[in-house]
C-alpha atoms as a PDB file:
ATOM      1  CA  UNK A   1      89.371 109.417  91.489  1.00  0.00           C
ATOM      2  CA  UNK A   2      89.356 105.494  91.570  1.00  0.00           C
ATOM      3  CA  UNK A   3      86.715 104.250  93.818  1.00  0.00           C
ATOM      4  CA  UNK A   4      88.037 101.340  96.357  1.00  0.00           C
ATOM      5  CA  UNK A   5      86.005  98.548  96.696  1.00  0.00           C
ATOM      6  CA  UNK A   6      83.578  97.982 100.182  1.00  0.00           C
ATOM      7  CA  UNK A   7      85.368  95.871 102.701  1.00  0.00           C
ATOM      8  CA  UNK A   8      82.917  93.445 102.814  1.00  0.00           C
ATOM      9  CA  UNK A   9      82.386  93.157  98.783  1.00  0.00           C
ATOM     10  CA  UNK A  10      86.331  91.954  99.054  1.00  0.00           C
ATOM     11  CA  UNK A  11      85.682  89.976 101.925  1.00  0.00           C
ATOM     12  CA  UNK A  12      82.819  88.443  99.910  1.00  0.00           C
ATOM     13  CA  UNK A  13      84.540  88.053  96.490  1.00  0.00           C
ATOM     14  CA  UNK A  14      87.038  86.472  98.752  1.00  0.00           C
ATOM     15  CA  UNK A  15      84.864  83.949 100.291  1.00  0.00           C
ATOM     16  CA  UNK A  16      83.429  82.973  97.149  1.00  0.00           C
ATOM     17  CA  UNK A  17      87.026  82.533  95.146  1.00  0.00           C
ATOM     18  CA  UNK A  18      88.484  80.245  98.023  1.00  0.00           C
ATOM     19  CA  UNK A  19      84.955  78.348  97.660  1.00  0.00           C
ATOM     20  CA  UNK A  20      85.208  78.087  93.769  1.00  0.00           C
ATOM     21  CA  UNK A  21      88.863  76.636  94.287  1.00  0.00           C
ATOM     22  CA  UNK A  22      87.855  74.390  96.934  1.00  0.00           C
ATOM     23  CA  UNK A  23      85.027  72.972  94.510  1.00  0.00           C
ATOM     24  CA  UNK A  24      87.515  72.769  91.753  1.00  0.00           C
ATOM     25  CA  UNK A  25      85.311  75.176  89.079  1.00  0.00           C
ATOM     26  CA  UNK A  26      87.058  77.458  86.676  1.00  0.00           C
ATOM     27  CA  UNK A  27      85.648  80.909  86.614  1.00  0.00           C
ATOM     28  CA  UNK A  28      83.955  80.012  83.402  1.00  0.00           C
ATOM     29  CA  UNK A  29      82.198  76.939  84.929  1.00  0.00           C
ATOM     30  CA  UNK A  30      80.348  79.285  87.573  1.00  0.00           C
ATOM     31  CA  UNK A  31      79.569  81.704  85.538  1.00  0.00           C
ATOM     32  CA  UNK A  32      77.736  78.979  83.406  1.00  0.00           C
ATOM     33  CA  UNK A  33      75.951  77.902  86.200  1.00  0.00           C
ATOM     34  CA  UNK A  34      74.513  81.643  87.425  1.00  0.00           C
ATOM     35  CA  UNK A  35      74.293  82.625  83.683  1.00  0.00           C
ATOM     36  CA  UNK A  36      76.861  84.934  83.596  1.00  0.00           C
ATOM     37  CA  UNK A  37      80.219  85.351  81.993  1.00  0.00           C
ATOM     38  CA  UNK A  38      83.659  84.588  84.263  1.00  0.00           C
ATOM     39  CA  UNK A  39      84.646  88.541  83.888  1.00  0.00           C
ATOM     40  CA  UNK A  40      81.262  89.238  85.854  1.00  0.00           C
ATOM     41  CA  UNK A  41      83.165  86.131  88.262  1.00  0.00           C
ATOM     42  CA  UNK A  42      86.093  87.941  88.417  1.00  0.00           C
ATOM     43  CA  UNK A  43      84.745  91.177  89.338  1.00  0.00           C
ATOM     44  CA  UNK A  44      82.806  89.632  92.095  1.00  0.00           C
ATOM     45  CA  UNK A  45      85.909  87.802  93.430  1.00  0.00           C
ATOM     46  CA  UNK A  46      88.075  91.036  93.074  1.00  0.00           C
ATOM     47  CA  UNK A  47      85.349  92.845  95.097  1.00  0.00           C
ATOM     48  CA  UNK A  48      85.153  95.683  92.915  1.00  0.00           C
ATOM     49  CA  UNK A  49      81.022  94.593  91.663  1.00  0.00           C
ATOM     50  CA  UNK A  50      78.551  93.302  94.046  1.00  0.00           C
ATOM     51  CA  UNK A  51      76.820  89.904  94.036  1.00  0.00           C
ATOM     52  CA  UNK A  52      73.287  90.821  94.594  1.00  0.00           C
ATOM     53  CA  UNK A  53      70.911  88.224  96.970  1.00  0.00           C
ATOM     54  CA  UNK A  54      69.470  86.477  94.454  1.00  0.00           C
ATOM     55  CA  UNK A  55      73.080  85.492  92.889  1.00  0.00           C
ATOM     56  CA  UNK A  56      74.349  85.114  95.883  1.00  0.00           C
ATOM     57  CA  UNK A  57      72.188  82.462  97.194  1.00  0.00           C
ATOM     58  CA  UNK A  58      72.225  80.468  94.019  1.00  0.00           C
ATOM     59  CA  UNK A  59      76.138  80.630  93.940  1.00  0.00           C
ATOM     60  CA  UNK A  60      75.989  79.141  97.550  1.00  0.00           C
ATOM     61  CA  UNK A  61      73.732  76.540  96.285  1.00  0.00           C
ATOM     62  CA  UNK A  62      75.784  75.353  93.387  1.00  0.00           C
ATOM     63  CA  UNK A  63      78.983  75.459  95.929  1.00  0.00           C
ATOM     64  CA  UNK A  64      77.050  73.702  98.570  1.00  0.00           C
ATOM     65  CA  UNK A  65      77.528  76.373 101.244  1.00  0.00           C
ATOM     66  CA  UNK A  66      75.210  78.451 103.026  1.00  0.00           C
ATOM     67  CA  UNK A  67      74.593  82.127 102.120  1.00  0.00           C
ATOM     68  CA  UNK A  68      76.228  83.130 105.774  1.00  0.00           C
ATOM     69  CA  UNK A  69      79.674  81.205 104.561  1.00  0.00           C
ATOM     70  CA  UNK A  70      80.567  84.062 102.505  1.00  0.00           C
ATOM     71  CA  UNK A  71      80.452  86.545 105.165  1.00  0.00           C
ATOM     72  CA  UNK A  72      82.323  84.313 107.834  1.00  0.00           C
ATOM     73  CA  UNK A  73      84.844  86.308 109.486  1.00  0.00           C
ATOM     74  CA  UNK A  74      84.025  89.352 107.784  1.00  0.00           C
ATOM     75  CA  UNK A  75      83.010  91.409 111.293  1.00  0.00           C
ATOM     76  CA  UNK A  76      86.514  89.659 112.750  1.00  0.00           C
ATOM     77  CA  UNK A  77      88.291  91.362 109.712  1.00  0.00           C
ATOM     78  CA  UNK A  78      87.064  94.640 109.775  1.00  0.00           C
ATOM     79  CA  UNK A  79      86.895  95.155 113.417  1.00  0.00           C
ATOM     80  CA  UNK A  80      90.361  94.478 113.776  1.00  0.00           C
ATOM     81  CA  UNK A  81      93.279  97.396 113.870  1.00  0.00           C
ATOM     82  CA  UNK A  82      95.828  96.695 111.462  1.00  0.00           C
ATOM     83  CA  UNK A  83      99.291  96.380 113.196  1.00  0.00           C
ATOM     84  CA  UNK A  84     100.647  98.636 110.952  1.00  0.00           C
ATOM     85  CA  UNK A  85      98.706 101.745 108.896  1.00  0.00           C
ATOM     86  CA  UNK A  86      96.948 100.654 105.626  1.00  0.00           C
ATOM     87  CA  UNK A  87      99.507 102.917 104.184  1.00  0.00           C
ATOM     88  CA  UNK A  88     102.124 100.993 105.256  1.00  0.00           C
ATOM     89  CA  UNK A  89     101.215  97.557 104.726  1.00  0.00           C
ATOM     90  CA  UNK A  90      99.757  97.661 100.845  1.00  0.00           C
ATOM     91  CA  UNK A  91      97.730  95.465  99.343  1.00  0.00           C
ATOM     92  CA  UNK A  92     100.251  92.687  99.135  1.00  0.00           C
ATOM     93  CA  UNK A  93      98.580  90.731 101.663  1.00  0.00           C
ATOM     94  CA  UNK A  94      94.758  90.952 100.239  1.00  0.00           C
ATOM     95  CA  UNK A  95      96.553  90.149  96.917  1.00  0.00           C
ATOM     96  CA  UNK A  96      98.289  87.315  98.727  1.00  0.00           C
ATOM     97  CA  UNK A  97      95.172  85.902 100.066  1.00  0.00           C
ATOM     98  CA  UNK A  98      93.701  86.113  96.664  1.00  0.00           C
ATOM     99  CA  UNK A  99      96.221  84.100  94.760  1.00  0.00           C
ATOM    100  CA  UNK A 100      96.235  80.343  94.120  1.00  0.00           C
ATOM    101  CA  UNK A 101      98.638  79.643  96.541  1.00  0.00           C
ATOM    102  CA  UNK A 102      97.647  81.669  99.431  1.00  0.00           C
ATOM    103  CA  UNK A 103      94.294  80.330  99.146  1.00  0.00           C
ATOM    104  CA  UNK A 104      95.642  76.578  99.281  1.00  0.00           C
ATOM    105  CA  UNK A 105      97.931  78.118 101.983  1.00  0.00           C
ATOM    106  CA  UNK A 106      94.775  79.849 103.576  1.00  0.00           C
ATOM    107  CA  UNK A 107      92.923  76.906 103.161  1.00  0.00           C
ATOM    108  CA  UNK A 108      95.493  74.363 105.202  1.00  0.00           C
ATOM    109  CA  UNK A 109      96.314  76.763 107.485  1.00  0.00           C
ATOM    110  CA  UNK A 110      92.503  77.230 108.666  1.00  0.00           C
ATOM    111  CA  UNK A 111      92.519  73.274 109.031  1.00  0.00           C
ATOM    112  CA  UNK A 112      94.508  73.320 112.088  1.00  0.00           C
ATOM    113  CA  UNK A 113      92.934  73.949 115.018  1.00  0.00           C
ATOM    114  CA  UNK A 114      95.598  73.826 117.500  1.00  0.00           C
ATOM    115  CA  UNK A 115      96.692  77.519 118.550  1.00  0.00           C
ATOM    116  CA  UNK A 116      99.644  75.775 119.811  1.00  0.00           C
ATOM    117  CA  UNK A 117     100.318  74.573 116.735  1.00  0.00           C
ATOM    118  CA  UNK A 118      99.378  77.589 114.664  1.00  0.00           C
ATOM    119  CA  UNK A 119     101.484  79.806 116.618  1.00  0.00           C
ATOM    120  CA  UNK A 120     104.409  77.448 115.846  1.00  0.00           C
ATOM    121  CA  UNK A 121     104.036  77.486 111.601  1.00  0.00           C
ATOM    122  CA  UNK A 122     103.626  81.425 112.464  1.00  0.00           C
ATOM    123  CA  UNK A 123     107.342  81.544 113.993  1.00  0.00           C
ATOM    124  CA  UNK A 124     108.617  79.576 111.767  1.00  0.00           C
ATOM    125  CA  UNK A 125     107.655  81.186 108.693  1.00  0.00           C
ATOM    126  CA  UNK A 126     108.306  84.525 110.425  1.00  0.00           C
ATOM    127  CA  UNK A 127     112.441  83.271 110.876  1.00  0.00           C
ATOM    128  CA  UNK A 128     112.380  81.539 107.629  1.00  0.00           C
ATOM    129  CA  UNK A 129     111.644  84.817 106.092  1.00  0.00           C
ATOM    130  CA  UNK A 130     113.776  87.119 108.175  1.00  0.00           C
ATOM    131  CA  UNK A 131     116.670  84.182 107.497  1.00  0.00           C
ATOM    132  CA  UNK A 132     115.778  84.918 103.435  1.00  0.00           C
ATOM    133  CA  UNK A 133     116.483  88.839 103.723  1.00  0.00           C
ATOM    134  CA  UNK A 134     120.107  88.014 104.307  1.00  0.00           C
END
């Protein structure tokens, strides 16, 4: 039986990946810095180990964050009822949110803080995409 990761061990990993990307270090270059290899890094990103306090807090010193930024949003995220059933849904967006481009894509969107505005790029991309299934 394969063991699914804690919510908010993803939601942390998560945190600390769009962090890393945003401070332009390689997995390798953290590790380096907490003293500890970038498979441990990926793990932690992936959710599937968990950073402990101590490594935490020194990972949001060498990003220059505070310990709390990784676990912004997290009670947002796992409050909320999915639209559709887990089931139903996948992982494609968790994987989504974990790539390189949905975390620059993440990243910009969270920039704009015009709902107006938001709700806008959300339509669009919504008809751009049902336009594509043609």
């Amino acid at each position: 039986m394969v063991k699914s990761p804690n919510p908010i061990d993803r939601h942390v990993g998560t945190r600390l990946r769009m962090r890393r990307v945003e401070a332009g270090l390689s997995q390798e270059k953290l590790g380096d810095a907490l003293g500890i290899t970038f498979q441990q890094i990926q793990k932690y990103e992936k959710g599937t180990n968990r950073i402990g306090a101590s490594r935490l807090q020194l990972a949001a010193k060498i990003l220059a964050v505070p310990v709390n930024y990784f676990f912004e949003g997290a009670d947002a995220e796992l409050d909320a009822t999915p639209i559709l059933p887990l089931a139903e849904v996948g992982e494609a967006p968790a994987t989504f949110a974990r790539s390189p481009q949905g975390l620059l894509l993440l990243n910009a969107f969270l920039k704009i803080k015009e709902p107006k505005l938001r709700k806008k790029i959300i339509d669009l991309i919504g008809a751009m995409a049902t336009e594509n299934k043609d």
